[in-house]
Every structure is written in structure tokens, then in C-alpha cells.
N, C-alpha and C. Protein backbone atom coordinates (compact mmCIF):
# COMPACT_ATOMS: atom_id res chain seq x y z
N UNK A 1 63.96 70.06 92.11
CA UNK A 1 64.51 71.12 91.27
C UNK A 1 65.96 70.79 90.96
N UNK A 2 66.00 70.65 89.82
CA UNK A 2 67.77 70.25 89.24
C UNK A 2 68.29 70.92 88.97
N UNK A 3 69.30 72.12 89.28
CA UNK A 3 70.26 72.80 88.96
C UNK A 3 71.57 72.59 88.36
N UNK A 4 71.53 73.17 87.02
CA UNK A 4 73.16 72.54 86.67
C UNK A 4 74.68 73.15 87.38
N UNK A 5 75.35 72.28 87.23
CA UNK A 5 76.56 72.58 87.70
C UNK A 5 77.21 74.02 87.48
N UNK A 6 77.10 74.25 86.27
CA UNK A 6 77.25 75.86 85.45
C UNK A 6 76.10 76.65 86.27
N UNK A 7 75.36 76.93 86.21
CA UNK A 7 74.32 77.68 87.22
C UNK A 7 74.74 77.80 88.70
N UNK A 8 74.70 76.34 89.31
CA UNK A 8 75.11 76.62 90.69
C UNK A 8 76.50 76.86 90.79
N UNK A 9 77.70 76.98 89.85
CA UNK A 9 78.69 77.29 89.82
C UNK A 9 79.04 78.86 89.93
N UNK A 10 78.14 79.38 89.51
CA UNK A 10 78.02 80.82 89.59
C UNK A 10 77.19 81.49 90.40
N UNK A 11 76.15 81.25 90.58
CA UNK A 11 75.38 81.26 92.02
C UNK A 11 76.55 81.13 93.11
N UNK A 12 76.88 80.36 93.38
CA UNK A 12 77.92 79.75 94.21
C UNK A 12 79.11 81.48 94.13
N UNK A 13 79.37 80.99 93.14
CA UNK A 13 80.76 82.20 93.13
C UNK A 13 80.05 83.82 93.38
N UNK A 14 79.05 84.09 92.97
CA UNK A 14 78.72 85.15 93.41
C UNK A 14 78.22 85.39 94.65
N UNK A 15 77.55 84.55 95.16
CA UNK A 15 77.09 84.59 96.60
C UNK A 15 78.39 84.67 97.78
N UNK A 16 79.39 83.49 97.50
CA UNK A 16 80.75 84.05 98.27
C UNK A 16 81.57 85.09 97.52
N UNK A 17 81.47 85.59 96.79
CA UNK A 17 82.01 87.17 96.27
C UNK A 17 81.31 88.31 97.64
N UNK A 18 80.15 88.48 97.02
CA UNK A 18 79.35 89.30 98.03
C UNK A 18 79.60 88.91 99.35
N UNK A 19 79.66 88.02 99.94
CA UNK A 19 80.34 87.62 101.18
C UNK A 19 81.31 87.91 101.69
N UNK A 20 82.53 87.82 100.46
CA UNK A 20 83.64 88.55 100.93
C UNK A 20 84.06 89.57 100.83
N UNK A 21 82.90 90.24 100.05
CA UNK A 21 83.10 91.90 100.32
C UNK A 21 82.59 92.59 101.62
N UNK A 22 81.70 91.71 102.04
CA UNK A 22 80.99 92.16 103.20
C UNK A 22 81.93 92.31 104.56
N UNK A 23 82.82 91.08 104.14
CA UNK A 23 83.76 90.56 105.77
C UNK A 23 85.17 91.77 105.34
N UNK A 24 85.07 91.78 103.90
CA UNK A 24 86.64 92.52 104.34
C UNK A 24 86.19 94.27 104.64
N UNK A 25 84.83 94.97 104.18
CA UNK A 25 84.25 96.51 104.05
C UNK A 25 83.80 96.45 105.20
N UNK A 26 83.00 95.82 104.97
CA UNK A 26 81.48 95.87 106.55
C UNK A 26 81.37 94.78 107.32
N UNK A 27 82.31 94.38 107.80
CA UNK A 27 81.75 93.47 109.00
C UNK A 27 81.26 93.56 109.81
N UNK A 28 81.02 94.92 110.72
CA UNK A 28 80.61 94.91 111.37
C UNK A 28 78.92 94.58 111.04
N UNK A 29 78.03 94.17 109.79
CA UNK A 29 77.07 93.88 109.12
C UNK A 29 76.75 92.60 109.61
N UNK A 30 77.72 91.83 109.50
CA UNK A 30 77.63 90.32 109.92
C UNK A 30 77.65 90.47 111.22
N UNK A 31 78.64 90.86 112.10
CA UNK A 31 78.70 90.71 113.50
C UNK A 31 77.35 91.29 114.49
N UNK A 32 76.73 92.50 113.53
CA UNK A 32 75.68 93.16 114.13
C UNK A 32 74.51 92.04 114.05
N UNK A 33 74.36 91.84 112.82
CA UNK A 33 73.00 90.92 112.39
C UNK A 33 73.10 89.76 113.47
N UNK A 34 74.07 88.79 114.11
CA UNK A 34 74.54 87.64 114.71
C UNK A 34 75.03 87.69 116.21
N UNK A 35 74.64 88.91 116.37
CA UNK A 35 74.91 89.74 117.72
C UNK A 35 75.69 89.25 118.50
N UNK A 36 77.30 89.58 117.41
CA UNK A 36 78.52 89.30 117.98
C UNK A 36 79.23 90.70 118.31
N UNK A 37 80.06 90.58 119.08
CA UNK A 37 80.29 92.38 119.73
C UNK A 37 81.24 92.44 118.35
N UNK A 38 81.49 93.65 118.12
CA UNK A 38 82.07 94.73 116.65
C UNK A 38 83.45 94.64 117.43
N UNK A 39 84.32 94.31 117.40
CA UNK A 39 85.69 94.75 117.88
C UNK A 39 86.85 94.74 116.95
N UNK A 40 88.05 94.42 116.99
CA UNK A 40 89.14 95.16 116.10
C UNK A 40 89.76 93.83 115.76
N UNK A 41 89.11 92.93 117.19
CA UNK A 41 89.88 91.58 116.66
C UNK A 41 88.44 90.68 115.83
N UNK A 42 87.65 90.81 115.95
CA UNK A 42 86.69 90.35 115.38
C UNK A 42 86.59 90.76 113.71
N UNK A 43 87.02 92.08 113.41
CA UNK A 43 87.12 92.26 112.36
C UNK A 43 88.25 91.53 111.79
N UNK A 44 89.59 91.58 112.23
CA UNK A 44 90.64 90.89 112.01
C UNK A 44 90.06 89.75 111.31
N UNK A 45 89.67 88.89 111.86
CA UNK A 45 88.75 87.88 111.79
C UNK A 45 88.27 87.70 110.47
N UNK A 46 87.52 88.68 110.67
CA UNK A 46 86.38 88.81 109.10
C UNK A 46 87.54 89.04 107.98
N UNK A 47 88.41 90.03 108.34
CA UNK A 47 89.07 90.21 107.33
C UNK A 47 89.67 88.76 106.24
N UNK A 48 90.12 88.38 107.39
CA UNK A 48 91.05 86.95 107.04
C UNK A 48 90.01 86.34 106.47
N UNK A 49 88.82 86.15 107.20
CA UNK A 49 87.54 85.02 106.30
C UNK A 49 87.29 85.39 105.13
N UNK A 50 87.59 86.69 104.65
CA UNK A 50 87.21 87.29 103.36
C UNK A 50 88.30 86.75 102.08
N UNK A 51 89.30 86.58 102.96
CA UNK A 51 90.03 86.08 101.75
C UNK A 51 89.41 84.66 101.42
N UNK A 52 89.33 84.09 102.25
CA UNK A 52 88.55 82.11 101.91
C UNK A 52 87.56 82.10 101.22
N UNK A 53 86.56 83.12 101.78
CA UNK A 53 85.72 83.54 100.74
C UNK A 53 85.84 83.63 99.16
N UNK A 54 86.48 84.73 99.12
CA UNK A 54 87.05 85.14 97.47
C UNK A 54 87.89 84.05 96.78
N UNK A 55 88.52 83.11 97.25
CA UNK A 55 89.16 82.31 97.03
C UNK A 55 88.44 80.80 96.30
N UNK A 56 87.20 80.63 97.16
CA UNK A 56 86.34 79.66 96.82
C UNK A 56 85.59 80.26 95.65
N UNK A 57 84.57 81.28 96.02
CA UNK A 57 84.39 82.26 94.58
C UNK A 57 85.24 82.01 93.23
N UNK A 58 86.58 82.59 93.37
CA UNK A 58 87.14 82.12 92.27
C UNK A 58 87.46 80.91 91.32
N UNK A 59 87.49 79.80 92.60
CA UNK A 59 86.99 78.54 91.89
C UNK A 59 86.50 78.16 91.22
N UNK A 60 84.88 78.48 92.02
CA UNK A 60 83.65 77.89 91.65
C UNK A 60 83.69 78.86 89.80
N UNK A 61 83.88 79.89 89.78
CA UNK A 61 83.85 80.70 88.47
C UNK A 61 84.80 80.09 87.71
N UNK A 62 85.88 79.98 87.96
CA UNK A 62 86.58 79.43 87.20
C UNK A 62 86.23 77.51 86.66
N UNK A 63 86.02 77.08 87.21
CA UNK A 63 85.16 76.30 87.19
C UNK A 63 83.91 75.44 86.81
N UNK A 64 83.01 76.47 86.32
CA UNK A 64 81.94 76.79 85.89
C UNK A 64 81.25 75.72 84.70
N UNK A 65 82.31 75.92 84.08
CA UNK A 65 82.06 74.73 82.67
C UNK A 65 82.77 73.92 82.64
N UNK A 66 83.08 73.02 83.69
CA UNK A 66 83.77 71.96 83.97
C UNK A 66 82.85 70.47 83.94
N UNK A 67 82.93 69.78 83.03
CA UNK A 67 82.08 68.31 83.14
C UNK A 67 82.41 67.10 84.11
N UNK A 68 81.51 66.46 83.40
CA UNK A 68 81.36 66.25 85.08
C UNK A 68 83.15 65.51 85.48
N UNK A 69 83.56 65.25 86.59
CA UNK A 69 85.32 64.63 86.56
C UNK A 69 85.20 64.34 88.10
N UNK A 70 86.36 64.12 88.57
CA UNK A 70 87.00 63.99 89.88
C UNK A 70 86.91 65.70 90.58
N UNK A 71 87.71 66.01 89.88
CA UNK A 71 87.66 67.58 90.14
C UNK A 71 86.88 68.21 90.61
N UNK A 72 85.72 68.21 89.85
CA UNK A 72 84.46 69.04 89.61
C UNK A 72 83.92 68.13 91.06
N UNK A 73 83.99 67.09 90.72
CA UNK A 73 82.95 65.80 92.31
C UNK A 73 84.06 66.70 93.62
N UNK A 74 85.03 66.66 93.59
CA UNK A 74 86.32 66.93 94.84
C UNK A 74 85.84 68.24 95.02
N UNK A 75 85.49 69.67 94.12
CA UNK A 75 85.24 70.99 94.57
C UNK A 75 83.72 71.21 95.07
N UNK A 76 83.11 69.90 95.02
CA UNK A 76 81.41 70.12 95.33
C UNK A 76 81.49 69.43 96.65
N UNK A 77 82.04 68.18 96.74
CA UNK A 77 82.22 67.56 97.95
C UNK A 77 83.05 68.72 99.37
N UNK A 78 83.41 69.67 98.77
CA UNK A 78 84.48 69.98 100.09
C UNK A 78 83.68 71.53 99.96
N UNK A 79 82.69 72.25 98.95
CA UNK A 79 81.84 73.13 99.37
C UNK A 79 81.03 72.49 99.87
N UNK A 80 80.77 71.32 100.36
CA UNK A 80 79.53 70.69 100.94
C UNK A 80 79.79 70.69 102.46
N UNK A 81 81.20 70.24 102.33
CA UNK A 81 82.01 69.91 104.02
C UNK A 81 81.83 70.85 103.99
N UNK A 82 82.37 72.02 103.98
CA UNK A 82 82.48 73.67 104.25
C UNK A 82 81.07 73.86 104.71
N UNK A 83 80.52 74.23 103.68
CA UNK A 83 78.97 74.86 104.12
C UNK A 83 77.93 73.84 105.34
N UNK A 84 78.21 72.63 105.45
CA UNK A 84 77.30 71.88 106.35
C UNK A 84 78.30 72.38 107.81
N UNK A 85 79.36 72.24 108.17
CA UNK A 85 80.43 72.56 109.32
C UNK A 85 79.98 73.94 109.55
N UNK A 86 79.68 75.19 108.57
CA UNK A 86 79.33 76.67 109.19
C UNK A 86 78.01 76.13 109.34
N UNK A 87 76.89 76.02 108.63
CA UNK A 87 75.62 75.62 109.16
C UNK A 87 75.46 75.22 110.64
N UNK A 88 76.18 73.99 110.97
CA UNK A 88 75.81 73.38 112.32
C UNK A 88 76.79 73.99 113.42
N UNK A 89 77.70 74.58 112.87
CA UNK A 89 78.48 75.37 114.17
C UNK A 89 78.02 76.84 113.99
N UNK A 90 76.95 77.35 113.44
CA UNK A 90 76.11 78.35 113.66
C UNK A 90 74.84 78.05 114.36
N UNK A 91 73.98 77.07 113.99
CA UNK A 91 73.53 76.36 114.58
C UNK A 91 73.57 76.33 116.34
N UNK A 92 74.71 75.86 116.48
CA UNK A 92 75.33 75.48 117.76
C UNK A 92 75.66 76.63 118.24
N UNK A 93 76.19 77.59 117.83
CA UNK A 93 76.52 78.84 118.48
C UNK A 93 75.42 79.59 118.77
N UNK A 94 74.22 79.69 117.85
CA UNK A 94 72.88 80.06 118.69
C UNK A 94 72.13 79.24 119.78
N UNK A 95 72.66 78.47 119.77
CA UNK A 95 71.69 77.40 120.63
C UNK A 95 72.70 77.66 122.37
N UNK A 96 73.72 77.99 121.81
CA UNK A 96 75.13 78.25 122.87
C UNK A 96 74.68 79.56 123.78
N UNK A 97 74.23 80.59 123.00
CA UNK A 97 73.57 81.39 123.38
C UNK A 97 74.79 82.69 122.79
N UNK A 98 76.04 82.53 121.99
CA UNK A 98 76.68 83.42 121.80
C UNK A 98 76.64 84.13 120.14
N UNK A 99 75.13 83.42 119.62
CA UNK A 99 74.71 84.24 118.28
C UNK A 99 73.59 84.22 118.78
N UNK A 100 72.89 85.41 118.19
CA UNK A 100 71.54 85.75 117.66
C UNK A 100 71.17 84.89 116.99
N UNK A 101 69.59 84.97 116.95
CA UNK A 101 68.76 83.88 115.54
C UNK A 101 69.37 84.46 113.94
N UNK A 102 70.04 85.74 113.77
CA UNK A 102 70.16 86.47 113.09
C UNK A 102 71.38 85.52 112.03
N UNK A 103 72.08 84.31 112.80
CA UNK A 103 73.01 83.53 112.44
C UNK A 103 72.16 82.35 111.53
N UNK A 104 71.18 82.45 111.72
CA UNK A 104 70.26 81.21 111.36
C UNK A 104 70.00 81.27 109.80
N UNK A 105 70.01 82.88 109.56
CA UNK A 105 69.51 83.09 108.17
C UNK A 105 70.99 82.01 107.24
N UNK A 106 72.16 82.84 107.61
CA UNK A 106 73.60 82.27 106.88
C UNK A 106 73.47 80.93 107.06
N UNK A 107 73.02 80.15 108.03
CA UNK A 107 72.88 78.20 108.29
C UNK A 107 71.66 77.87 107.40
N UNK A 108 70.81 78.84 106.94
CA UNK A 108 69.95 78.15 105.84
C UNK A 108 70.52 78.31 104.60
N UNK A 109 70.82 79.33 104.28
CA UNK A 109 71.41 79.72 103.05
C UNK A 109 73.06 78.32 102.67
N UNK A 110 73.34 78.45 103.84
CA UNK A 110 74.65 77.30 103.94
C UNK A 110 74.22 75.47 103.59
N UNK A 111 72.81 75.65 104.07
CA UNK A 111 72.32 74.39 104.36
C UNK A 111 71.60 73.92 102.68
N UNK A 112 70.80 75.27 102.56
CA UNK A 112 70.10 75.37 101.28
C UNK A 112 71.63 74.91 99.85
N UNK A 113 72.94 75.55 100.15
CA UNK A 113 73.78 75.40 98.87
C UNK A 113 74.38 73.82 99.07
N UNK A 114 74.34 73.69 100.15
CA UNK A 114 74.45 71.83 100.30
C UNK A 114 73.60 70.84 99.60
N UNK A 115 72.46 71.47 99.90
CA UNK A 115 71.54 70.22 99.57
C UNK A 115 71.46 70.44 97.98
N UNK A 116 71.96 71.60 96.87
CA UNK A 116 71.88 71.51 95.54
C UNK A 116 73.14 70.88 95.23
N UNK A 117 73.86 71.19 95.69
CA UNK A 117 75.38 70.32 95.31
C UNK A 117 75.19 69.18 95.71
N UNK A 118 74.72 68.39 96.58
CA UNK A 118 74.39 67.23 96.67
C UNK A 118 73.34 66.74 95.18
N UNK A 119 72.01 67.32 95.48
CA UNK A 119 71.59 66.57 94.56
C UNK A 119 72.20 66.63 93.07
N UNK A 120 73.32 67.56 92.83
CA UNK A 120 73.79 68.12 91.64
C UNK A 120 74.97 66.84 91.62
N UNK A 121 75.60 66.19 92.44
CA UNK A 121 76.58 65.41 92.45
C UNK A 121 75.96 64.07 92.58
N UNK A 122 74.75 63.43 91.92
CA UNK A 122 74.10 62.48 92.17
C UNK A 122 74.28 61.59 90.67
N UNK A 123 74.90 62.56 89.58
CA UNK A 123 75.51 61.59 88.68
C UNK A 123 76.65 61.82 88.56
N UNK A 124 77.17 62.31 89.01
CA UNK A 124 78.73 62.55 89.44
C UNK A 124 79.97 61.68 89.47
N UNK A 125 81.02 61.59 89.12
CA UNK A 125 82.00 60.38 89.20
C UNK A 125 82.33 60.20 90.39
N UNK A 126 82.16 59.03 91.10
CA UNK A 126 82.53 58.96 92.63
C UNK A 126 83.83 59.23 92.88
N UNK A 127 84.55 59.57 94.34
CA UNK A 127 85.90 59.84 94.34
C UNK A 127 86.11 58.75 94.94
């Protein structure tokens, strides 16, 4: 399945939009689902992740209709680092025993936006 860059560019930005509305309103949503305890510093936490969130979001949107360049290869390559690093250190944190399986859903979804930006960066200008 080939997804274009414009498609998963927005996919992309909306999926961490909703993300970072979740960490900065409701975290305790994430922490419940991943059965991490709800606390004040944990939200702290979320809060701050919400901005990285919205931040990448804005990118990827801004972004969107960008052909193919360095740029465009440099912002797919480092949502790739990003999303494979939460994948396997979610991963690892269930296996740790300090998440729920409930963490597993976000490491597919993380794992799943890797593997389209990969195959999406397969004619891509190398960096």
C-alpha cells in the first residue's frame, strides 16, 4: 500500500494533534489505559509531551506539499527515529512490567506510522 507524502503528512499531523490534546486535557486517559499511576507529576509530564506533540503536528501540516528534498527525507527520517524509540521503549516498559498491554496499542500505531514513512521515503533523496 503506497501512501503519498501529502496524505501521510496529514494523517501524521492529525493523529499527533489529537495526541496532544489528550496529554495536555486528559491525561489521565493515557496513564489509565497504560496503567501508569495518575499523579500531578505525571501529568506535568504529559503536559510538557503535549507541546512535542503539537509541534511535530505542525510540521508535518505545514509540510504537507513539500516534494520530494532533503527536508521533506530529514522530517520523515527523524518521525521515524521518534516513533520506532516510543514503540520499543513501550515495548520494553511492558515487558518491564511498569505498563499495561494497554501501551501496546500506541507501539503499533507508532510502529504502523514508521513502516509508511519508510516505504514512503524509498524514492526519496538520500541525506
Amino acid at each position: 500500500m503506497q501512501v503519498s507524502f501529502h496524505t501521510l503528512a496529514l494523517v501524521t499531523a492529525g493523529i499527533f494533534l489529537l495526541i496532544a490534546i489528550v496529554w495536555l486535557f486528559a491525561p489521565a486517559r493515557f496513564l489509565t489505559a497504560w496503567g501508569v499511576k495518575d499523579s500531578a507529576e505525571t501529568r506535568l509530564i504529559g503536559r510538557r509531551v503535549a507541546a512535542l506533540y503539537a509541534g511535530v503536528a505542525v510540521m508535518f501540516f505545514i509540510a504537507r506539499d513539500a516534494e520530494p528534498s532533503l527536508p521533506r527525507t530529514a522530517l520523515s527520517v527523524g518521525l521515524v527515529s521518534t516513533c520506532l524509540l516510543l514503540a520499543v521503549s513501550g515495548v520494553v516498559e511492558w515487558l518491564q512490567g511498569r505498563a499495561s498491554k494497554g501501551i501496546l496499542a500506541a507501539a503499533v500505531i507508532e510502529l504502523l506510522l514508521s513502516l509508511l514513512f519508510v516505504q514512503g521515503m524509498s524514492s526519496a533523496p538520500a541525506l
